[in-house]
PDB file of N, CA and C in Angstrom:
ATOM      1  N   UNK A   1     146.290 117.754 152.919  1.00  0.00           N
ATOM      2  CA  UNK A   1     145.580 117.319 151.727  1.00  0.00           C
ATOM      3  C   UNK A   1     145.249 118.553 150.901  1.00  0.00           C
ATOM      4  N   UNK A   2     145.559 118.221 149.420  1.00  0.00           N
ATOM      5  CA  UNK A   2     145.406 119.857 148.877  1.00  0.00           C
ATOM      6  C   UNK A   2     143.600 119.430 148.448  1.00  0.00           C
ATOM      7  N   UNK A   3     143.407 121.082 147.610  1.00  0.00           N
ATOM      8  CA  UNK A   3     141.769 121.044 147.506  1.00  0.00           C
ATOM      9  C   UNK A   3     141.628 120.102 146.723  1.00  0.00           C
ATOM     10  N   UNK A   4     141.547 120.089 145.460  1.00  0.00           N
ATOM     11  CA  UNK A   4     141.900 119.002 144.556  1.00  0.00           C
ATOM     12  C   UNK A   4     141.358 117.292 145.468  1.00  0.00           C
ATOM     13  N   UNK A   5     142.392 117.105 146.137  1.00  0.00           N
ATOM     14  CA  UNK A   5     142.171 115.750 146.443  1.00  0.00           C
ATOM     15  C   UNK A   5     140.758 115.917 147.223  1.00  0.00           C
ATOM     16  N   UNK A   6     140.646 116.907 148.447  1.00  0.00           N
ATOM     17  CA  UNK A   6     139.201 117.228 149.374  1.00  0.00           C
ATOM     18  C   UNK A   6     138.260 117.256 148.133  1.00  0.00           C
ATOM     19  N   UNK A   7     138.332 117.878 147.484  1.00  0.00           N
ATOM     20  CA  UNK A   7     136.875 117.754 146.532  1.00  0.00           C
ATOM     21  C   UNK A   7     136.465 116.484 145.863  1.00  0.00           C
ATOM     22  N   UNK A   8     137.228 115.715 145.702  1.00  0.00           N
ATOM     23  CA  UNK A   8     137.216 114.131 145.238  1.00  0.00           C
ATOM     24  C   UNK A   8     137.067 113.147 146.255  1.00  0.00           C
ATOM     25  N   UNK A   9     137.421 113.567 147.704  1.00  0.00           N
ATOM     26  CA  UNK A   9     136.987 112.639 148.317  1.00  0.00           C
ATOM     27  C   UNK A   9     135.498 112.933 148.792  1.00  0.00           C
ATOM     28  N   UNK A  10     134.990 114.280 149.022  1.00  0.00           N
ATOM     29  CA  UNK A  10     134.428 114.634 149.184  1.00  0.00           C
ATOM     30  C   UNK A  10     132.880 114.440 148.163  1.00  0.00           C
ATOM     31  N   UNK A  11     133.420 114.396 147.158  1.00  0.00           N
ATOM     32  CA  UNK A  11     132.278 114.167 146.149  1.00  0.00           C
ATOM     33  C   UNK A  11     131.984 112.164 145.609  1.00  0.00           C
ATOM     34  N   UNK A  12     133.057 111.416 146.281  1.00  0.00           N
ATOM     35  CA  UNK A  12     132.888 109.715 146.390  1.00  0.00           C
ATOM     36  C   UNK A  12     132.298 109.562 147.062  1.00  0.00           C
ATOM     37  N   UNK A  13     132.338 110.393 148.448  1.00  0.00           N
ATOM     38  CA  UNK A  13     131.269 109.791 149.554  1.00  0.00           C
ATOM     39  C   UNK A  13     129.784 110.817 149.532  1.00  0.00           C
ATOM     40  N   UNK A  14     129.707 111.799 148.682  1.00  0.00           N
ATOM     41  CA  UNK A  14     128.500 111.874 148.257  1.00  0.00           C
ATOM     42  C   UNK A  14     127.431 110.985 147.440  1.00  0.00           C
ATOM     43  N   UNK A  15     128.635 110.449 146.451  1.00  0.00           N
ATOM     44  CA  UNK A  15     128.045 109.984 145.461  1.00  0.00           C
ATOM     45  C   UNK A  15     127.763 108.519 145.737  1.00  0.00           C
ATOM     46  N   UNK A  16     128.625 107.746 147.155  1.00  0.00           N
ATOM     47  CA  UNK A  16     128.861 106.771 147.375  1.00  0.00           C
ATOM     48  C   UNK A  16     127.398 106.434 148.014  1.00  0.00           C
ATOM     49  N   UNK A  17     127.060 107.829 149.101  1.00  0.00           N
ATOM     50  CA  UNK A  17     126.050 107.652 149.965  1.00  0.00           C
ATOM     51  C   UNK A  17     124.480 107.811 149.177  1.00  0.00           C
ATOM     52  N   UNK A  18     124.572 108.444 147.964  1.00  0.00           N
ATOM     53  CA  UNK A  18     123.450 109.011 147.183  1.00  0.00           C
ATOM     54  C   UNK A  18     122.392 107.673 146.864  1.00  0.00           C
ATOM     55  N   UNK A  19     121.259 107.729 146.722  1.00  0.00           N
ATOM     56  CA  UNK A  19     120.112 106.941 146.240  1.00  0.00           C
ATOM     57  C   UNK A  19     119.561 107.740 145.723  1.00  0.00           C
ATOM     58  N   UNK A  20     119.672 109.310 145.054  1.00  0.00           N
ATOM     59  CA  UNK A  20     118.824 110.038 144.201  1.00  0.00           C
ATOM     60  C   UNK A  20     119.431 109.803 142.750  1.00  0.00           C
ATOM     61  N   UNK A  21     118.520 109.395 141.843  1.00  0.00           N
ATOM     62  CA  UNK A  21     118.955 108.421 140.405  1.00  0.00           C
ATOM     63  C   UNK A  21     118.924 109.381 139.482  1.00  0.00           C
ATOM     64  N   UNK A  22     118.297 110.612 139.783  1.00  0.00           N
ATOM     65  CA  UNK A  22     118.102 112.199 139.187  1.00  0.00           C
ATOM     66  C   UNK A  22     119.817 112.377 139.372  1.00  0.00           C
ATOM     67  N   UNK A  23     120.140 112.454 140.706  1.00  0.00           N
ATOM     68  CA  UNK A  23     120.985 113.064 141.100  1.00  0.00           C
ATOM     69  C   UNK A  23     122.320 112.296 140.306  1.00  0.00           C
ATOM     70  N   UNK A  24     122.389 111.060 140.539  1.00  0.00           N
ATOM     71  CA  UNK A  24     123.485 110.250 139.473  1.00  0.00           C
ATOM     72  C   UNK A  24     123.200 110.347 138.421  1.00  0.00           C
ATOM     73  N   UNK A  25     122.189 110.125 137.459  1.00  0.00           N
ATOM     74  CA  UNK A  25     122.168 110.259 136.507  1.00  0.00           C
ATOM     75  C   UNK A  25     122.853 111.832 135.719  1.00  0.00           C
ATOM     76  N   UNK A  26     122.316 113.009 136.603  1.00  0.00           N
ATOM     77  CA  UNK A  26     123.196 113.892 136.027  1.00  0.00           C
ATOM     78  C   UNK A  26     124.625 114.133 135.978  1.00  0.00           C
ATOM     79  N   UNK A  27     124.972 113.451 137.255  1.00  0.00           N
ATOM     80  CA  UNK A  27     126.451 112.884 137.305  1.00  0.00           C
ATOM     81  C   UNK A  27     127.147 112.266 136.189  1.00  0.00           C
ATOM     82  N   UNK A  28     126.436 111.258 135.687  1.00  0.00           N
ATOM     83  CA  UNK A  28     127.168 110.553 134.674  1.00  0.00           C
ATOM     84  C   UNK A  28     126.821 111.023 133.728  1.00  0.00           C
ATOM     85  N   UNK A  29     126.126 111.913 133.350  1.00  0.00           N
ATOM     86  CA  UNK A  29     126.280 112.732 131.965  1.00  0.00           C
ATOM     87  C   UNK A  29     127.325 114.281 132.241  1.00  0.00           C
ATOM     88  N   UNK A  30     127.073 114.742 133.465  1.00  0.00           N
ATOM     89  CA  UNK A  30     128.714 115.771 133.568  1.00  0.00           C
ATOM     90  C   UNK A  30     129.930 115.075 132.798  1.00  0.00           C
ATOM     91  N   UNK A  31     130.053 113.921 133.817  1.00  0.00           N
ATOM     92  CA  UNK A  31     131.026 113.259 133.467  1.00  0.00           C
ATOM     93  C   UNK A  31     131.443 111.958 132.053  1.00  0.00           C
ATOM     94  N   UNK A  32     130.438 112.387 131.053  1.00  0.00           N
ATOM     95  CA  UNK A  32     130.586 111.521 130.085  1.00  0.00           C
ATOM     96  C   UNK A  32     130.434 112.110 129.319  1.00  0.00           C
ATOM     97  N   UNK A  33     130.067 114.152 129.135  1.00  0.00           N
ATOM     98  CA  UNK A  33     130.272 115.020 128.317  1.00  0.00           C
ATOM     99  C   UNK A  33     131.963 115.709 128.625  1.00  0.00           C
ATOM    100  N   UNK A  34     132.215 115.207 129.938  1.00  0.00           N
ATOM    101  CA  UNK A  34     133.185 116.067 129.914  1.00  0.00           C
ATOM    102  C   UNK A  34     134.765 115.149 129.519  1.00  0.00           C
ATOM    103  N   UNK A  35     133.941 113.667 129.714  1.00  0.00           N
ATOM    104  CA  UNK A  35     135.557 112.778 128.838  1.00  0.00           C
ATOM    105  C   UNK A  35     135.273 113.028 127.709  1.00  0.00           C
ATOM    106  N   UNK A  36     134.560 113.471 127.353  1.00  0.00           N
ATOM    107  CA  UNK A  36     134.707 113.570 125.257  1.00  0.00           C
ATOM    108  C   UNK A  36     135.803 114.640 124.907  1.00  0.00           C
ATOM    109  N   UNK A  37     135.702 115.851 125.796  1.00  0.00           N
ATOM    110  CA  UNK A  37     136.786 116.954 125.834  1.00  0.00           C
ATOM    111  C   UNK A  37     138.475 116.129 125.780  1.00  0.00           C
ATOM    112  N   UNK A  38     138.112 115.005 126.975  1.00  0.00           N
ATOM    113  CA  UNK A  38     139.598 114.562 127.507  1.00  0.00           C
ATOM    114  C   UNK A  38     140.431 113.535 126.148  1.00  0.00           C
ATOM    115  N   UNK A  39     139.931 113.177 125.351  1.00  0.00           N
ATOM    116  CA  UNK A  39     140.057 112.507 124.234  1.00  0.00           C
ATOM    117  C   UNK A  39     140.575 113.016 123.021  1.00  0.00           C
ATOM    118  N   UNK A  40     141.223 113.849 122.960  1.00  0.00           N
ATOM    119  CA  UNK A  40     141.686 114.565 121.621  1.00  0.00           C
ATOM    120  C   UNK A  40     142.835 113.718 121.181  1.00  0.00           C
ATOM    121  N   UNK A  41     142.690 113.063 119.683  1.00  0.00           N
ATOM    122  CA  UNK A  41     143.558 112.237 119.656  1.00  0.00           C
ATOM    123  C   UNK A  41     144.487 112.562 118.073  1.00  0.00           C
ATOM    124  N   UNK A  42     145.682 112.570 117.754  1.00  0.00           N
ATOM    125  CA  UNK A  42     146.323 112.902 117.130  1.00  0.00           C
ATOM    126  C   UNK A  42     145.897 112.474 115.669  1.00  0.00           C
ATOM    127  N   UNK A  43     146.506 113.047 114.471  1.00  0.00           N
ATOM    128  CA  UNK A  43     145.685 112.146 113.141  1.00  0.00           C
ATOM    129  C   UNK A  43     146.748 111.002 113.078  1.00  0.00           C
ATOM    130  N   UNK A  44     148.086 110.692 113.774  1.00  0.00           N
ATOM    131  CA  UNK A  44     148.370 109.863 113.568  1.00  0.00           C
ATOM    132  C   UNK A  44     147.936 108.714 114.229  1.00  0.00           C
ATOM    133  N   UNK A  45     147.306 109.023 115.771  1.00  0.00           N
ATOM    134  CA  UNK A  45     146.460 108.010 116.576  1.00  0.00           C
ATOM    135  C   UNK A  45     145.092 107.758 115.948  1.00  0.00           C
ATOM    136  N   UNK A  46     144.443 108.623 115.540  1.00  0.00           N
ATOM    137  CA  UNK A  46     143.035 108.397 114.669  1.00  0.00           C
ATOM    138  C   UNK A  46     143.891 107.441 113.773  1.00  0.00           C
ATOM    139  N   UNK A  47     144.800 107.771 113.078  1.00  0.00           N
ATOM    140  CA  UNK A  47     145.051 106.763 111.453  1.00  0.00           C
ATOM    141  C   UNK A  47     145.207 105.241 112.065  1.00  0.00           C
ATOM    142  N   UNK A  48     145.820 104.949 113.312  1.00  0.00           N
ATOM    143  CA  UNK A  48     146.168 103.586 113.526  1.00  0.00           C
ATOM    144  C   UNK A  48     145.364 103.135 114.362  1.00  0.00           C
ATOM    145  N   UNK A  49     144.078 103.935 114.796  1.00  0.00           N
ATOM    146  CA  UNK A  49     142.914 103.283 115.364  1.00  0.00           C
ATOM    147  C   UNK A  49     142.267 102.783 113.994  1.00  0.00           C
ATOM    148  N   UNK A  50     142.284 103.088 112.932  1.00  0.00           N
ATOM    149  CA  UNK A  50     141.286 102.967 111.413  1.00  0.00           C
ATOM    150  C   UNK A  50     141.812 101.949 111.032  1.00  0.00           C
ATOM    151  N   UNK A  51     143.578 101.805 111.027  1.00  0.00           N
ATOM    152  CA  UNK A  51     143.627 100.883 110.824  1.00  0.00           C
ATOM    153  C   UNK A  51     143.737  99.617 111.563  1.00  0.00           C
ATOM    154  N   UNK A  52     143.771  99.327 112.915  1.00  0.00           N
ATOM    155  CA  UNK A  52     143.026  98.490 113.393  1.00  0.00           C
ATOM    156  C   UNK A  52     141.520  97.574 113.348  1.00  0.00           C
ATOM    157  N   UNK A  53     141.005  98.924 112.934  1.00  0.00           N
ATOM    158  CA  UNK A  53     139.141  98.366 112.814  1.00  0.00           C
ATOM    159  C   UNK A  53     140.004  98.050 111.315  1.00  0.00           C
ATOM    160  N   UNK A  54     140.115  98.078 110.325  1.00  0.00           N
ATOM    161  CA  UNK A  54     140.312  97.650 109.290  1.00  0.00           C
ATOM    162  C   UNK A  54     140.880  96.459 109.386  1.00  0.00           C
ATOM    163  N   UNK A  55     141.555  95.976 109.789  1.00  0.00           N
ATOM    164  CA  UNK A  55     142.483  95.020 110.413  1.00  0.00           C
ATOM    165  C   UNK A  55     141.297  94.166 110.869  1.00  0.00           C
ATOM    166  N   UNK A  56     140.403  94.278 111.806  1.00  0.00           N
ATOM    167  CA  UNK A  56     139.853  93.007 112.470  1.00  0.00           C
ATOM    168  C   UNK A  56     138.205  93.116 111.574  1.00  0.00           C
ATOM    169  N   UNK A  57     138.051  93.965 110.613  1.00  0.00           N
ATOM    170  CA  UNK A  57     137.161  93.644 110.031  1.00  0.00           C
ATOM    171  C   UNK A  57     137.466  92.619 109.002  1.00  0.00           C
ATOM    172  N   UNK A  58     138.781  93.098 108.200  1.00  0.00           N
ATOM    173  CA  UNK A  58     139.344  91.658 107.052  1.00  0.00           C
ATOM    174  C   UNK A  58     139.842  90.492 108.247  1.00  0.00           C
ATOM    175  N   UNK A  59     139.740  90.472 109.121  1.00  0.00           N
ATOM    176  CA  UNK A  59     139.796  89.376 109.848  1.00  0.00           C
ATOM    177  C   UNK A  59     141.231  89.280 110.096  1.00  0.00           C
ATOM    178  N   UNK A  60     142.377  89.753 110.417  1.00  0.00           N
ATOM    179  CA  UNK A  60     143.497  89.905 110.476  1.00  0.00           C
ATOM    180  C   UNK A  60     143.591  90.406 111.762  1.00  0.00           C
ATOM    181  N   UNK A  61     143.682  89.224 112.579  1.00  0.00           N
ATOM    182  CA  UNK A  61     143.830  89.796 114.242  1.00  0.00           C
ATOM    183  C   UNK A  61     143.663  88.150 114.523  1.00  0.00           C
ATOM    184  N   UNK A  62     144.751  88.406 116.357  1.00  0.00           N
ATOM    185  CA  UNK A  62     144.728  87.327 117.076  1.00  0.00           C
ATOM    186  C   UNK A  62     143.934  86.609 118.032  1.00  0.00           C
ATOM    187  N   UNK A  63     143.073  86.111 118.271  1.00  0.00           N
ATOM    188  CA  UNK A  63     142.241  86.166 119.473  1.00  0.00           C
ATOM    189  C   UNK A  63     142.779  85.630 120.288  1.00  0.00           C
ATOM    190  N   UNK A  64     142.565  86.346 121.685  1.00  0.00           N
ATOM    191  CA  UNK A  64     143.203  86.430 123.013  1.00  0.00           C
ATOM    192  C   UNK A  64     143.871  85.201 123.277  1.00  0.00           C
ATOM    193  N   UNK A  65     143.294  84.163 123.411  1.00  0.00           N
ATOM    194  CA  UNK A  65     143.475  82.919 123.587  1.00  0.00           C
ATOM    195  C   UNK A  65     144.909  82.466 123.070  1.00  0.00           C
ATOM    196  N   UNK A  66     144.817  82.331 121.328  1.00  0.00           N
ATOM    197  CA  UNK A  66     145.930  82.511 120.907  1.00  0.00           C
ATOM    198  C   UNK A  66     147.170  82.960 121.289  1.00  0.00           C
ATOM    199  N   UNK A  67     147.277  84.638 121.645  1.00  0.00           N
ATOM    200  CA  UNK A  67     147.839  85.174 122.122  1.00  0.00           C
ATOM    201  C   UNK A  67     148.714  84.549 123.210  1.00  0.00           C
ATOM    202  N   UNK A  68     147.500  84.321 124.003  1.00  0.00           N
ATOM    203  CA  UNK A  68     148.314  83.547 126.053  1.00  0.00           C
ATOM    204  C   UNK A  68     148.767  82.692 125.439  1.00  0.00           C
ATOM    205  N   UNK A  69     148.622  81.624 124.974  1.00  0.00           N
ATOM    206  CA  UNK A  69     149.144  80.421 124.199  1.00  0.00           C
ATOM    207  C   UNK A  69     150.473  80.887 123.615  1.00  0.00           C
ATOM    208  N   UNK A  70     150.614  81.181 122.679  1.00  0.00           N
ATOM    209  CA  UNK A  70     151.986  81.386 122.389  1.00  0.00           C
ATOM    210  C   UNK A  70     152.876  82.003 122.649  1.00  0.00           C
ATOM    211  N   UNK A  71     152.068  83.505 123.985  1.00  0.00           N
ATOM    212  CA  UNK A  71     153.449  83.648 125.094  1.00  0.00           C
ATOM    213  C   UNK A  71     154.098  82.894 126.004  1.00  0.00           C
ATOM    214  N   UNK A  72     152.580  81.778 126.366  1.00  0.00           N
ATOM    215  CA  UNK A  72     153.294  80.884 127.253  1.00  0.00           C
ATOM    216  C   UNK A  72     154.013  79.911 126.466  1.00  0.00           C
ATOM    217  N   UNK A  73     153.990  79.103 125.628  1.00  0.00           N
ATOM    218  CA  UNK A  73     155.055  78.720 124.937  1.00  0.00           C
ATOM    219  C   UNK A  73     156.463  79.373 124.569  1.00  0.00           C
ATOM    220  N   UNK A  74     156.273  80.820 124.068  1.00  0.00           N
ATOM    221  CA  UNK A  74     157.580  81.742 124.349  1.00  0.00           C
ATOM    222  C   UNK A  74     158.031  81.417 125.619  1.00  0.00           C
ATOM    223  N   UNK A  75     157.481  81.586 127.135  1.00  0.00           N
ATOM    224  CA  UNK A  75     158.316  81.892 127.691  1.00  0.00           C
ATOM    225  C   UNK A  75     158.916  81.013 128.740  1.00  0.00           C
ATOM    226  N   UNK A  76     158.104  79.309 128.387  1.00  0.00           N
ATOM    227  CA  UNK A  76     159.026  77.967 128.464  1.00  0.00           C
ATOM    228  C   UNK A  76     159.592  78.150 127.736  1.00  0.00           C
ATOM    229  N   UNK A  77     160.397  78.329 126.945  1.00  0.00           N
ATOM    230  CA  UNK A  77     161.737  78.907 125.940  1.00  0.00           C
ATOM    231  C   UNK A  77     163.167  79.535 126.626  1.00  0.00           C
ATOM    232  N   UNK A  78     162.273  80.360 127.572  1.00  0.00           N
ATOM    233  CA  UNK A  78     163.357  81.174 128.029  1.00  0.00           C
ATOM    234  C   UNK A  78     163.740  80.570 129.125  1.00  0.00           C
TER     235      UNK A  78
END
């Protein structure tokens, strides 16, 4: 097992066994300052996230439902 994986298992069953709420709580702010780093997103991925929210704010979007519905109709078809 390389270190990498030992330190991850190693730190689940800390965190698994933990009841200090100090102690998680700083956990989940390590780890919810440090996905903001992991997120760098292109201006062409920013542009078609904008236009999405633009999209379901003019109301131009499918709801889910819909969706299953007319794949499953697609795919009695096939």
């Amino acid at each position: 097992m390389n270190m990498t994986s030992q330190i991850k298992k190693n730190l689940i069953l800390r965190i698994k066994d933990s009841k200090d709420l100090n102690f998680l709580n700083a956990l989940q702010t390590i780890f919810d300052s440090s996905e903001q780093a992991l997120f760098q997103l292109s201006s062409e991925q920013q542009s078609v996230i904008e236009k999405g929210k633009s999209d379901i704010k003019n109301g131009q979007f499918f709801k889910n439902e819909e969706v299953i519905s007319e794949m499953k109709q697609w795919l009695k078809k096939k």
